[in-house]
C-alpha atoms as a PDB file:
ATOM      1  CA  UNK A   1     -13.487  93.035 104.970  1.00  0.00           C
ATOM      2  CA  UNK A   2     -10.245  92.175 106.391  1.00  0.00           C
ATOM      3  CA  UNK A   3      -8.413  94.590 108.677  1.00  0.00           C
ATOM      4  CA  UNK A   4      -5.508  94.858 110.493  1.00  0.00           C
ATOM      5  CA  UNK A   5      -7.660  93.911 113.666  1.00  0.00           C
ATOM      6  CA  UNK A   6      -8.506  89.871 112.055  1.00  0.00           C
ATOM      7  CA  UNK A   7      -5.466  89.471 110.316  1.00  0.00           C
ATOM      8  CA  UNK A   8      -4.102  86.249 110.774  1.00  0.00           C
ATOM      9  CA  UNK A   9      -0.063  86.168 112.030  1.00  0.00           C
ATOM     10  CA  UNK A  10       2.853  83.660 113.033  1.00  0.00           C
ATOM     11  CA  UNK A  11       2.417  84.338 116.722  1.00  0.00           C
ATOM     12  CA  UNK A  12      -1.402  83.055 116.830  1.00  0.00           C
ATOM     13  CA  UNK A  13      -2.079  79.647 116.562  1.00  0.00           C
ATOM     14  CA  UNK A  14      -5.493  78.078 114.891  1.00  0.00           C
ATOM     15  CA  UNK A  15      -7.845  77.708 117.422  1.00  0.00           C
ATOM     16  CA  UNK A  16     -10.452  74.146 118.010  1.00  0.00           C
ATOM     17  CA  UNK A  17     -13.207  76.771 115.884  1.00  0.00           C
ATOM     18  CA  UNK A  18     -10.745  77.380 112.688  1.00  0.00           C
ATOM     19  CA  UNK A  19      -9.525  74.037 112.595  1.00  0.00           C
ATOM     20  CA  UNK A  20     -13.326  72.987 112.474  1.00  0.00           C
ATOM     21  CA  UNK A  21     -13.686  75.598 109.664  1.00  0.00           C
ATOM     22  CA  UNK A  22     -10.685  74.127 107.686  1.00  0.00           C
ATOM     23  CA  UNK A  23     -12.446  70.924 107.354  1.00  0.00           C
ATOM     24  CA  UNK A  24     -15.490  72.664 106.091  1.00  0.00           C
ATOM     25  CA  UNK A  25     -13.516  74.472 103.379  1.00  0.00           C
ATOM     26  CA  UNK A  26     -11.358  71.548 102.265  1.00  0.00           C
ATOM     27  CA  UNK A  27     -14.982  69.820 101.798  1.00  0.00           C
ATOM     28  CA  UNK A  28     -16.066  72.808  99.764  1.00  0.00           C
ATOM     29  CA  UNK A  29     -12.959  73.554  98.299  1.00  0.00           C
ATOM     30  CA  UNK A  30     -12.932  69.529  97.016  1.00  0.00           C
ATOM     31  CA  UNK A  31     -16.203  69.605  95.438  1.00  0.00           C
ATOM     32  CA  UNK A  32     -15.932  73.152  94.286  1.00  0.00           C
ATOM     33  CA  UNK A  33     -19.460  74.164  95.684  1.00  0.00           C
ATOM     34  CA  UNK A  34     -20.814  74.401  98.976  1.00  0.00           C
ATOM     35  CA  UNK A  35     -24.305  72.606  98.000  1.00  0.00           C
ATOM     36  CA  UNK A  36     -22.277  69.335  97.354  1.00  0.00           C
ATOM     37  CA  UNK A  37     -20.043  70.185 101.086  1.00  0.00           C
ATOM     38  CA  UNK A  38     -23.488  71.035 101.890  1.00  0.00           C
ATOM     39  CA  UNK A  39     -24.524  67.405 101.318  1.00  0.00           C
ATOM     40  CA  UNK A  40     -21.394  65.467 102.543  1.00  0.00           C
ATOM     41  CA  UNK A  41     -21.144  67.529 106.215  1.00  0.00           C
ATOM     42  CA  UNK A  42     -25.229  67.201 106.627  1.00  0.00           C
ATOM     43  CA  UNK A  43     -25.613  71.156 106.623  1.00  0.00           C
ATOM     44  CA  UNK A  44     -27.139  74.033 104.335  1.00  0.00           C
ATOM     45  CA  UNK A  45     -25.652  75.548 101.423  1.00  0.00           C
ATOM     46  CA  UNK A  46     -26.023  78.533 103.745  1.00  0.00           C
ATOM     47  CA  UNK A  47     -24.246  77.466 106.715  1.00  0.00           C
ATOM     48  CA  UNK A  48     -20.987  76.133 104.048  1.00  0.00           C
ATOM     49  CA  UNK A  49     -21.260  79.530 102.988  1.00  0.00           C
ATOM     50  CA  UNK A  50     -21.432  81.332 106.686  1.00  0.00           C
ATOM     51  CA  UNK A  51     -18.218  79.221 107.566  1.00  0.00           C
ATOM     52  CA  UNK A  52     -15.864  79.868 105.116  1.00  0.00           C
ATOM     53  CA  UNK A  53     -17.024  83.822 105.135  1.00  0.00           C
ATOM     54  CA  UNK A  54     -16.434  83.635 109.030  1.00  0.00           C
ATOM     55  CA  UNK A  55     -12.919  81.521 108.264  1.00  0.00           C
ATOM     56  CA  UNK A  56     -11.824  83.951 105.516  1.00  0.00           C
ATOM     57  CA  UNK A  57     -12.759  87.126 108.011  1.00  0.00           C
ATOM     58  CA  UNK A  58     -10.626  85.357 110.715  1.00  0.00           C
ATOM     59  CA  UNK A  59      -7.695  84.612 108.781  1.00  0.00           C
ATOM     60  CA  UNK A  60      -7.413  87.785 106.177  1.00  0.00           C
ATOM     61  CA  UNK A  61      -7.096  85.493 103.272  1.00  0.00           C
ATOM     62  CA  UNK A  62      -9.863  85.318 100.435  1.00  0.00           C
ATOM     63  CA  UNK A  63     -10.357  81.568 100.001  1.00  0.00           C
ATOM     64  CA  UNK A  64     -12.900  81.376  96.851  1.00  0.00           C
ATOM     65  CA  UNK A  65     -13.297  83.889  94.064  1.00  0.00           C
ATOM     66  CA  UNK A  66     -17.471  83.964  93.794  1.00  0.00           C
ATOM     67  CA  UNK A  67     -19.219  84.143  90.590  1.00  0.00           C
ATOM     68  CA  UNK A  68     -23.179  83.759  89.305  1.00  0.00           C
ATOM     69  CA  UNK A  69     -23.743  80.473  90.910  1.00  0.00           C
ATOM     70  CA  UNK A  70     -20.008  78.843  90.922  1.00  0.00           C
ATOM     71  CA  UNK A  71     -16.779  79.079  93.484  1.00  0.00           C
ATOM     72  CA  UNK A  72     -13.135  79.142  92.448  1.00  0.00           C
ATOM     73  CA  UNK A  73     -10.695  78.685  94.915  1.00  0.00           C
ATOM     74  CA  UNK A  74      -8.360  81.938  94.844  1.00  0.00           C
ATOM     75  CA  UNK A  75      -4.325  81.378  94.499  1.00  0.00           C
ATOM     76  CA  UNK A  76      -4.199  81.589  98.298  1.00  0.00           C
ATOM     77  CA  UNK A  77      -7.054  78.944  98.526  1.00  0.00           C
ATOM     78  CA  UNK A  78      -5.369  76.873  96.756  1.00  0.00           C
ATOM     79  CA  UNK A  79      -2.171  76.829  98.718  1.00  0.00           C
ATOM     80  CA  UNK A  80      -4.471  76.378 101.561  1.00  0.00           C
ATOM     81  CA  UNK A  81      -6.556  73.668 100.275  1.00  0.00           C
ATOM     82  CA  UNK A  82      -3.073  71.594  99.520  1.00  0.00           C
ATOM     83  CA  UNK A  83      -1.899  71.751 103.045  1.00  0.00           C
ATOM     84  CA  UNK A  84      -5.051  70.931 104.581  1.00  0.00           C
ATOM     85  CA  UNK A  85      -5.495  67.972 102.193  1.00  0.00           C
ATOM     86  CA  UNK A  86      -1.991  67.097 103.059  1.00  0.00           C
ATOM     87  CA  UNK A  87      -2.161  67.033 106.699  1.00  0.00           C
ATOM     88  CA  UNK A  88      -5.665  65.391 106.898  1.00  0.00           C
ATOM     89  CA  UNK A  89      -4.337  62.746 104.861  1.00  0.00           C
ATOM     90  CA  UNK A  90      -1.550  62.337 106.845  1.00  0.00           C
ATOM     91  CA  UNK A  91      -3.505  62.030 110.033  1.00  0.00           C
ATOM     92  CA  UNK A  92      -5.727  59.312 108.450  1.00  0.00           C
ATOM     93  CA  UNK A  93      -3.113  57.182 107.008  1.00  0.00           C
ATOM     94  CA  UNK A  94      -1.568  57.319 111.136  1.00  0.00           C
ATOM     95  CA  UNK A  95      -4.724  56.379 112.892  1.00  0.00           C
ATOM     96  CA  UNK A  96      -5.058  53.679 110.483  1.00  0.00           C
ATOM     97  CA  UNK A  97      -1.283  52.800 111.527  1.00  0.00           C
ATOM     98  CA  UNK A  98      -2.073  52.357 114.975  1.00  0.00           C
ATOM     99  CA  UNK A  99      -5.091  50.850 114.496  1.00  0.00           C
ATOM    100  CA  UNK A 100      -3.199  48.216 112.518  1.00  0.00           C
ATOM    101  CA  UNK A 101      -0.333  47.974 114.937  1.00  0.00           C
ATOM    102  CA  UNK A 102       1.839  50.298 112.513  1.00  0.00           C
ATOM    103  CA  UNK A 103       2.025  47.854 110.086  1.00  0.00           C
ATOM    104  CA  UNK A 104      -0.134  48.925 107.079  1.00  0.00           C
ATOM    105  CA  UNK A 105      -0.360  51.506 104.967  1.00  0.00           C
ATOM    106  CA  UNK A 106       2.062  53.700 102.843  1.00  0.00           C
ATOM    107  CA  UNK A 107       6.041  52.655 103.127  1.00  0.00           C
ATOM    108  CA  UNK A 108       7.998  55.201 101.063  1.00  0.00           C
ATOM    109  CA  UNK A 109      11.881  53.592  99.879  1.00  0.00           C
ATOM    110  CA  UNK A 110      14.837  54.850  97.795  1.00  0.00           C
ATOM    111  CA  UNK A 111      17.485  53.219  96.081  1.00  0.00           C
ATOM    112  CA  UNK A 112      19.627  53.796  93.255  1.00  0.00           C
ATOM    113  CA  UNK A 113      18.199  52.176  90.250  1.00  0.00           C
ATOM    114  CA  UNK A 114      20.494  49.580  89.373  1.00  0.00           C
ATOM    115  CA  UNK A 115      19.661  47.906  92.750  1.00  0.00           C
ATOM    116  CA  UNK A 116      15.954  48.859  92.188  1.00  0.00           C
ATOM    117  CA  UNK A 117      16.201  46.582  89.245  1.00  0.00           C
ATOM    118  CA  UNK A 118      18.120  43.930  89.412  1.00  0.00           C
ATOM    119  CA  UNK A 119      18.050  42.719  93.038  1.00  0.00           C
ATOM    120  CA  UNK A 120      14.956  44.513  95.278  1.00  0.00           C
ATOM    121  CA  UNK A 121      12.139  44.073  92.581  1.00  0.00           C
ATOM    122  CA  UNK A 122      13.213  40.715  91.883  1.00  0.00           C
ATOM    123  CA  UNK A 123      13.189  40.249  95.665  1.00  0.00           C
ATOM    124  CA  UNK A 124      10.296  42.726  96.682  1.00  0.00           C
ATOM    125  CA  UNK A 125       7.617  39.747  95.992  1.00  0.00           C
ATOM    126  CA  UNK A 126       8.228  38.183  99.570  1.00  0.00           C
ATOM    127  CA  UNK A 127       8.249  41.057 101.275  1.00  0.00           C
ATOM    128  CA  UNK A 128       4.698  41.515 100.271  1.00  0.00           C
ATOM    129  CA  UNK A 129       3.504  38.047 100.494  1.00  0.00           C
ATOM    130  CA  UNK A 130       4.581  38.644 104.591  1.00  0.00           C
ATOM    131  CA  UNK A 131       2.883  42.194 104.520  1.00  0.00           C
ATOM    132  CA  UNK A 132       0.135  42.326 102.212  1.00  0.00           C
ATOM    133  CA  UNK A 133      -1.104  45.509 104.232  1.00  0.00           C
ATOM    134  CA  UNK A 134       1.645  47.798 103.240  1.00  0.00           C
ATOM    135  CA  UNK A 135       2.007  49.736 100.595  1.00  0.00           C
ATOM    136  CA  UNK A 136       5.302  49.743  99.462  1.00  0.00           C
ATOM    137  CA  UNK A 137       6.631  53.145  96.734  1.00  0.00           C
ATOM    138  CA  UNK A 138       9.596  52.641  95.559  1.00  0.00           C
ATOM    139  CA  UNK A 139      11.372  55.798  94.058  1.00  0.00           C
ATOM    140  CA  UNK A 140      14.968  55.433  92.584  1.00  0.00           C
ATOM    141  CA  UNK A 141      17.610  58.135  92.217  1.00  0.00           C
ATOM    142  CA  UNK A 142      21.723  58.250  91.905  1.00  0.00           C
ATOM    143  CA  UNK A 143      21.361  61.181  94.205  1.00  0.00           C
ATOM    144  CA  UNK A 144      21.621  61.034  98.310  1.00  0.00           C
ATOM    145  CA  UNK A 145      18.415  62.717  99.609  1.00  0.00           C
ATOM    146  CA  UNK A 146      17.055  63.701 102.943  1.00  0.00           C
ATOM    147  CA  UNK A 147      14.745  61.170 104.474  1.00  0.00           C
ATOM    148  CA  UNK A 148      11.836  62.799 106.202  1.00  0.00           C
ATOM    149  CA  UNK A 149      12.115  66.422 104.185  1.00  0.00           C
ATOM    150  CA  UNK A 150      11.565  64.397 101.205  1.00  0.00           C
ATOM    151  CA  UNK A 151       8.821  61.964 102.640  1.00  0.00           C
ATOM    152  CA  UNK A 152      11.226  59.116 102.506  1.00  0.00           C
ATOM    153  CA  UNK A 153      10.977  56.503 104.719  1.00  0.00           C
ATOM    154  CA  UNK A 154      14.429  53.917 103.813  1.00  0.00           C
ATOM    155  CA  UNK A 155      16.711  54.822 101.943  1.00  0.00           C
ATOM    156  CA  UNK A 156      19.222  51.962 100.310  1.00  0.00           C
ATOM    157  CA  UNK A 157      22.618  53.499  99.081  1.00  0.00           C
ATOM    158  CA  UNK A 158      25.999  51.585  97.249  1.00  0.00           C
ATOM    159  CA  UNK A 159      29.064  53.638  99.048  1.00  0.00           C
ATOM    160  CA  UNK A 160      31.904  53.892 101.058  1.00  0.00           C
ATOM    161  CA  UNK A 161      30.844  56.446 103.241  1.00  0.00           C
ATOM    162  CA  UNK A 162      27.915  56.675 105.938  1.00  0.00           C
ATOM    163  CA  UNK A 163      25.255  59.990 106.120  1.00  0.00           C
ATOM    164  CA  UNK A 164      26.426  60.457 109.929  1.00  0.00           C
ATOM    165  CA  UNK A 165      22.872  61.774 110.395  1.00  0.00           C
ATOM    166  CA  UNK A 166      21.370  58.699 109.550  1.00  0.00           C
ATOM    167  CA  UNK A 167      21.385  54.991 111.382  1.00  0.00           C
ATOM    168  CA  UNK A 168      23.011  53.147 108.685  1.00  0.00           C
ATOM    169  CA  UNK A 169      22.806  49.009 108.531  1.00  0.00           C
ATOM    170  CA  UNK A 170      25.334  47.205 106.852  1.00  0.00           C
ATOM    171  CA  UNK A 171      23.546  45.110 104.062  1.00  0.00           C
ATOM    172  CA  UNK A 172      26.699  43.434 101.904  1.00  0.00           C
ATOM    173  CA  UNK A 173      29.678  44.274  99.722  1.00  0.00           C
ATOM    174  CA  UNK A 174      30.209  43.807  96.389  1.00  0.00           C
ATOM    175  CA  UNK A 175      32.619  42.826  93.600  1.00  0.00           C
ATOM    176  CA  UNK A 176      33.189  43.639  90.365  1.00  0.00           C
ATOM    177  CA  UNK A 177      34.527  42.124  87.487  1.00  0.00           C
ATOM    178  CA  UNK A 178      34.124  42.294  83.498  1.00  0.00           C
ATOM    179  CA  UNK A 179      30.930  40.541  81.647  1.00  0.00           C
ATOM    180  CA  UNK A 180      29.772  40.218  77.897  1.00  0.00           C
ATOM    181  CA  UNK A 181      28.346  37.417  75.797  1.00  0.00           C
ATOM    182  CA  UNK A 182      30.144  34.543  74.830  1.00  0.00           C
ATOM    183  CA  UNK A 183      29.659  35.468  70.953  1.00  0.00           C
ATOM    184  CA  UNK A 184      31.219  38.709  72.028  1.00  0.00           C
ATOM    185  CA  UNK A 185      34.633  37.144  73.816  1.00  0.00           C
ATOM    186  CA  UNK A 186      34.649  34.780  70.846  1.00  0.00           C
ATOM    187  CA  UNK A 187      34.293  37.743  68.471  1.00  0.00           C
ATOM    188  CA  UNK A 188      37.406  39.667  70.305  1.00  0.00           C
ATOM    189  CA  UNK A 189      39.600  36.546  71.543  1.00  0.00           C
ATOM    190  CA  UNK A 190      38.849  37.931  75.452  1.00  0.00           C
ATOM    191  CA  UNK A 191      39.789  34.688  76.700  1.00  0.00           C
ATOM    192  CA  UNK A 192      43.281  35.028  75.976  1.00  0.00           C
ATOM    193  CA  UNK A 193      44.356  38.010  78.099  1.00  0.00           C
ATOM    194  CA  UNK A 194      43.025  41.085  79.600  1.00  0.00           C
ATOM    195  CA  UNK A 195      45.508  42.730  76.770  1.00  0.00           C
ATOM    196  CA  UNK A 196      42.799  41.829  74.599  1.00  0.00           C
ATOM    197  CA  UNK A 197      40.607  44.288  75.851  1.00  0.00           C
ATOM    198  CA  UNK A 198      42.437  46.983  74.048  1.00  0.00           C
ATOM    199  CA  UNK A 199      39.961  45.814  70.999  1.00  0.00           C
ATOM    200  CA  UNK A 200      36.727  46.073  73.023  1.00  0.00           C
ATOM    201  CA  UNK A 201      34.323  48.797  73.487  1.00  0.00           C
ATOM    202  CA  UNK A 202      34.302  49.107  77.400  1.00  0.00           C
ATOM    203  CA  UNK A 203      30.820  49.981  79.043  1.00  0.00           C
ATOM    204  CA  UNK A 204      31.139  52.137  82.004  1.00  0.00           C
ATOM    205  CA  UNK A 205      28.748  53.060  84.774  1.00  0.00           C
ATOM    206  CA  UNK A 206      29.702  56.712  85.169  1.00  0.00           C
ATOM    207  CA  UNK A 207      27.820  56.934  88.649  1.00  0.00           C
ATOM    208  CA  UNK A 208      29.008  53.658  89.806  1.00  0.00           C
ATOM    209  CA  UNK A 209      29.647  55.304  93.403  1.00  0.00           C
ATOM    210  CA  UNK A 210      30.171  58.961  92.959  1.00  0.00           C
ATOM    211  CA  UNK A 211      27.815  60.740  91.032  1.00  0.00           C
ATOM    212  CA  UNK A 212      30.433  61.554  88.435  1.00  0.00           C
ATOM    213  CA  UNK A 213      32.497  57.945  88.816  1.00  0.00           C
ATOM    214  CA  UNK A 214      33.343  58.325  84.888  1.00  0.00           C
ATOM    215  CA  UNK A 215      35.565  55.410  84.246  1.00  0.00           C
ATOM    216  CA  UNK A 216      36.522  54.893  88.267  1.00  0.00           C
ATOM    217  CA  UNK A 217      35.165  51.077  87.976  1.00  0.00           C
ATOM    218  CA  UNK A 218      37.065  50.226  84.811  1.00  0.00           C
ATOM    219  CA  UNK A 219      40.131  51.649  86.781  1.00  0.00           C
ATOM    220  CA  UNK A 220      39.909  49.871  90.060  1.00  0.00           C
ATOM    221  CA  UNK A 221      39.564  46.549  88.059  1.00  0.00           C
ATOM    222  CA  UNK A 222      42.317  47.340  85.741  1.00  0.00           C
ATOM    223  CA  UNK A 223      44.871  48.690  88.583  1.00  0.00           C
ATOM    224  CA  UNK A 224      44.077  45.565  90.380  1.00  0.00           C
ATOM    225  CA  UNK A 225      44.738  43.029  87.600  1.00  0.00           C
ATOM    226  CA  UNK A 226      47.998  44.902  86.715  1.00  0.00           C
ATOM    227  CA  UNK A 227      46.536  46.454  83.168  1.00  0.00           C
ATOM    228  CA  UNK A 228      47.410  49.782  81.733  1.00  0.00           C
ATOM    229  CA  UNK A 229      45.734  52.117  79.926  1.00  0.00           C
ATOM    230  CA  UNK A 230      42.335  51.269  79.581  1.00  0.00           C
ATOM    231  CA  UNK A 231      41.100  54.887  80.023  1.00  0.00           C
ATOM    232  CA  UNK A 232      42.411  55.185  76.404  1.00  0.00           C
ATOM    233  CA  UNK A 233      40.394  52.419  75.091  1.00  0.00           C
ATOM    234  CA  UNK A 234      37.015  52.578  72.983  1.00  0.00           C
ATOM    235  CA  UNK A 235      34.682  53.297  75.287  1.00  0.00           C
ATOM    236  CA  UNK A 236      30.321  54.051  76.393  1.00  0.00           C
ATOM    237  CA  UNK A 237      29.087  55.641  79.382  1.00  0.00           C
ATOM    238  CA  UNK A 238      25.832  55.239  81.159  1.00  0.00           C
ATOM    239  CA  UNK A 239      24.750  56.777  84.044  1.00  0.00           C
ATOM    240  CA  UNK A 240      23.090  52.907  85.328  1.00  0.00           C
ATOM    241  CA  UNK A 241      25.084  50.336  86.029  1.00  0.00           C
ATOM    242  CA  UNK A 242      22.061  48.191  84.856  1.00  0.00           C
ATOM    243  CA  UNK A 243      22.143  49.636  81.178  1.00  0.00           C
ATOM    244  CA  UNK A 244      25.502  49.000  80.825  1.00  0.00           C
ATOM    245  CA  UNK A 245      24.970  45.351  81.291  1.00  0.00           C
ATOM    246  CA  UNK A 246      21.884  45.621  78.945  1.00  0.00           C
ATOM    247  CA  UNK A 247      24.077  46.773  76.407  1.00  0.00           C
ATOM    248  CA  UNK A 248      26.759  44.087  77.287  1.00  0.00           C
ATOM    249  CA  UNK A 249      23.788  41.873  76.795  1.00  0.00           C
ATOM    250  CA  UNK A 250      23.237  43.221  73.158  1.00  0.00           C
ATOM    251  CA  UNK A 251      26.607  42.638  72.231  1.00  0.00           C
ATOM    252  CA  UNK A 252      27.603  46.412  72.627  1.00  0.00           C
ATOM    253  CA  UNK A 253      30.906  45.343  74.599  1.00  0.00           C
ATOM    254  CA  UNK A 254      31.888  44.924  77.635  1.00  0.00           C
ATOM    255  CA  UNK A 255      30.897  46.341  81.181  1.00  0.00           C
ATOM    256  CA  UNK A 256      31.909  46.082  84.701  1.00  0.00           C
ATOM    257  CA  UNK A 257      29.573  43.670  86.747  1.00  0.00           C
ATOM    258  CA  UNK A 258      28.591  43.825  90.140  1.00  0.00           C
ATOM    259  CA  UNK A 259      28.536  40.092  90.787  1.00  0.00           C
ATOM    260  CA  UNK A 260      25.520  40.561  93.208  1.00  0.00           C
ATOM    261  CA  UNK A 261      23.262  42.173  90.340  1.00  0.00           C
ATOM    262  CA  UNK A 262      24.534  39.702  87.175  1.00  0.00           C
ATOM    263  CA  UNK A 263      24.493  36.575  88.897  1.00  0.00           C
ATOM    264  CA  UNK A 264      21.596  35.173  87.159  1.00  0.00           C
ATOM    265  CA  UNK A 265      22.847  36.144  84.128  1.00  0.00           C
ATOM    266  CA  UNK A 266      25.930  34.493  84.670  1.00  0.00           C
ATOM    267  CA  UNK A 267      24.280  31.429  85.842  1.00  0.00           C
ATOM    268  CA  UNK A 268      21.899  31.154  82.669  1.00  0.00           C
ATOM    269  CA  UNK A 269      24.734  31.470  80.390  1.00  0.00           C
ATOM    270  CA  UNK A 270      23.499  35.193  79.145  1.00  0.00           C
ATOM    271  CA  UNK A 271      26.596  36.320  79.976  1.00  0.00           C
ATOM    272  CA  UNK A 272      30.112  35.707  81.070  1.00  0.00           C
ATOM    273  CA  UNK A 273      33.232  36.643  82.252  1.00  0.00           C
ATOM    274  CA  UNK A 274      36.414  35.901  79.709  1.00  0.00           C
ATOM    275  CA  UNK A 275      38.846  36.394  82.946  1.00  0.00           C
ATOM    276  CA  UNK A 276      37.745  34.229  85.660  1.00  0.00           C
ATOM    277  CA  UNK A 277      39.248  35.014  88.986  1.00  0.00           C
ATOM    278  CA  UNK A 278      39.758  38.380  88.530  1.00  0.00           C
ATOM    279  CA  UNK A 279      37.183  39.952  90.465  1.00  0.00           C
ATOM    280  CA  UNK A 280      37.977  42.698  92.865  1.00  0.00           C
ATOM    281  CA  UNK A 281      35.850  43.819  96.264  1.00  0.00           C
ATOM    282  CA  UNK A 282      34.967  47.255  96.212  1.00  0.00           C
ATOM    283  CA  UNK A 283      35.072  49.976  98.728  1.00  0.00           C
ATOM    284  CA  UNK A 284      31.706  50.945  98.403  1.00  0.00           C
ATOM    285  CA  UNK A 285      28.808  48.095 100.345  1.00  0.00           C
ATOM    286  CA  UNK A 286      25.498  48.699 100.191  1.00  0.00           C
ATOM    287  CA  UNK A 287      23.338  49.704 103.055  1.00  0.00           C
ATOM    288  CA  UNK A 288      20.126  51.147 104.265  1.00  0.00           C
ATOM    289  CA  UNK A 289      19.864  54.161 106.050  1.00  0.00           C
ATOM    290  CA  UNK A 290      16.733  55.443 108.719  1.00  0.00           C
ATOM    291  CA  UNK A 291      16.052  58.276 110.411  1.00  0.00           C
ATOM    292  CA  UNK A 292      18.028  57.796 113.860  1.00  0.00           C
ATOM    293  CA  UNK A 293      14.414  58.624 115.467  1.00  0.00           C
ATOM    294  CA  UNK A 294      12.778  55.822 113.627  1.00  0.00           C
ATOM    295  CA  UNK A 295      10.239  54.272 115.704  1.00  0.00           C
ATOM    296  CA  UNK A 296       8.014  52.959 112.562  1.00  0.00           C
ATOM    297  CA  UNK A 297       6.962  48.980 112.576  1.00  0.00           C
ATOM    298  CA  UNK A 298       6.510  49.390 109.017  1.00  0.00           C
ATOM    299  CA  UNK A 299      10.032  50.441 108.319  1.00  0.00           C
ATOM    300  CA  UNK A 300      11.690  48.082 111.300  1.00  0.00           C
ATOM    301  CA  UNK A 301       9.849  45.484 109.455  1.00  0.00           C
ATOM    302  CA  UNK A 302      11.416  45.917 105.844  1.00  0.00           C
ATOM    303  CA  UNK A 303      14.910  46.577 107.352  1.00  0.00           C
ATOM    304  CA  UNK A 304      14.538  43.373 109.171  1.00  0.00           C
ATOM    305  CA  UNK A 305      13.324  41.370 105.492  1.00  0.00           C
ATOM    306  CA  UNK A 306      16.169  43.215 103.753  1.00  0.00           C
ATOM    307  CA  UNK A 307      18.621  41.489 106.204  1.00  0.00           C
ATOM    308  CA  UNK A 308      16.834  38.483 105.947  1.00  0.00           C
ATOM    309  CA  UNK A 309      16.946  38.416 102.403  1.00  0.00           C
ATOM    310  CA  UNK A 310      20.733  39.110 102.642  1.00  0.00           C
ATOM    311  CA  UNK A 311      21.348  36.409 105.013  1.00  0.00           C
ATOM    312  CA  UNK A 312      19.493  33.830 102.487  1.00  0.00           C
ATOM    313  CA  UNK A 313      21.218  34.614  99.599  1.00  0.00           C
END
């Protein structure tokens, strides 16, 4: 059935007649049965059947395994079927884009997940109050990742370095400084000295900036406020900056804050600092990085609410 004379090979290209045959199998292969493609496409079982047998012919792959009155799709098929699916999808969700002057539909972002939680889903309800046609998915990560090889549209990162492949905006720095409860700084007499500190259990965010930061935070603070030694002292590592402050919340110790995540919890009382003026501006800023051939509304639009939101707060 298929020869060396139909086989299908990187040099050809499909032609108008294959691509209308793909559409008939991805029906098909959907259903699993050419009488329901049949039905959908307005054609005979027959004819579904004729196609795909023509298709299969043309491109030396076996599509469907056929049995007593049932189709399979074959490894191969399914590989096919996948990428078909994939790229008719894709061409619906961009005719609905321009039809909509680019501004529905899917909007793909990363961030790392501290900033996930505690500022852009706290934040995130404006954005879609303004554009109630997009669809924003929000994927988090402590890993840098490629933007278009990994369908990612933004990309929001906390570091002291730029991707120079990327166009990176500036969103705002940060500062850190220690927070726990106020039963907790009672418990340990925090409020007299930083010394004190040698008695609490410090939480660290061990991919605070780096992916392995360990206790690079704890250090920054301490070499700035002239204290020694506190990579000696009692200590529990997360790999969230977020979960350390949970367990600050809990009365587990004390972690490192960034002051734009814990504000409200500072302001409600939740938690505290026990050495006021001691914060310390990082390094590392946050920002959001594009593809440099970015030509999306959609994304132009969140970049331009993320800067808005920055230049509110």
């Amino acid at each position: 059935m298929y020869t060396s004379d139909n086989m299908f090979t990187k040099q050809n290209r499909l032609n108008s007649f294959q691509i209308s045959k793909l559409h008939t199998f991805e029906v098909a292969a959907r259903h699993c049965s050419f009488s329901l493609a049949a039905e959908e496409l307005a054609l005979t079982p027959s004819a579904i059947s004729h196609r795909i047998t023509k298709l299969e012919e043309e491109l030396g792959i076996s599509l469907f395994i056929r049995s007593h009155r049932k189709i399979t799709l074959s490894e191969e098929g399914q590989r096919i079927y996948e990428s078909v699916s994939r790229a008719l999808d894709a061409l619906n969700q961009d005719v609905f884009d321009v039809q909509n002057g680019d501004v529905s539909g899917l909007l793909t972002v990363y961030c790392r997940p501290s900033f996930a939680q505690c500022w852009l889903v706290p934040n995130i309800r404006s954005f879609q109050d303004l554009y109630p046609s997009i669809e924003l998915k929000l994927l988090t990560g402590n890993e840098n990742i490629k933007l278009q090889g990994d369908g990612i549209d933004a990309a929001i990162y906390f570091d002291a370095e730029r991707p120079k492949h990327l166009k990176c905006e500036s969103l705002f720095s940060e500062t850190i400084i220690p927070v726990c409860t106020p039963e907790y700084a009672d418990k340990l007499n925090l409020r007299e000295s930083v010394e004190q500190l040698r008695h609490a259990t410090l939480l660290h965010d061990n991919q605070a900036w780096d992916y392995d930061s360990n206790e690079d935070e704890w250090k920054v603070w301490a070499h700035a406020n002239d204290l020694e030694g506190v990579e000696q002292y009692s200590r529990m590592s997360f790999d969230r900056s977020d979960l350390a402050v949970l367990a600050a919340q809990h009365g587990v110790g004390i972690a490192m804050g960034r002051t734009s995540l814990i504000e409200p919890l500072l302001l409600s009382g939740e938690l505290m600092t026990p050495f006021p003026n001691t914060q310390v501006t990082c390094k590392q800023h946050y920002y959001v990085a594009t593809s440099p051939e970015r030509k999306s509304d959609k994304v132009n639009l969140f970049v331009e609410w993320l800067k808005g939101m920055v230049r509110k707060a």
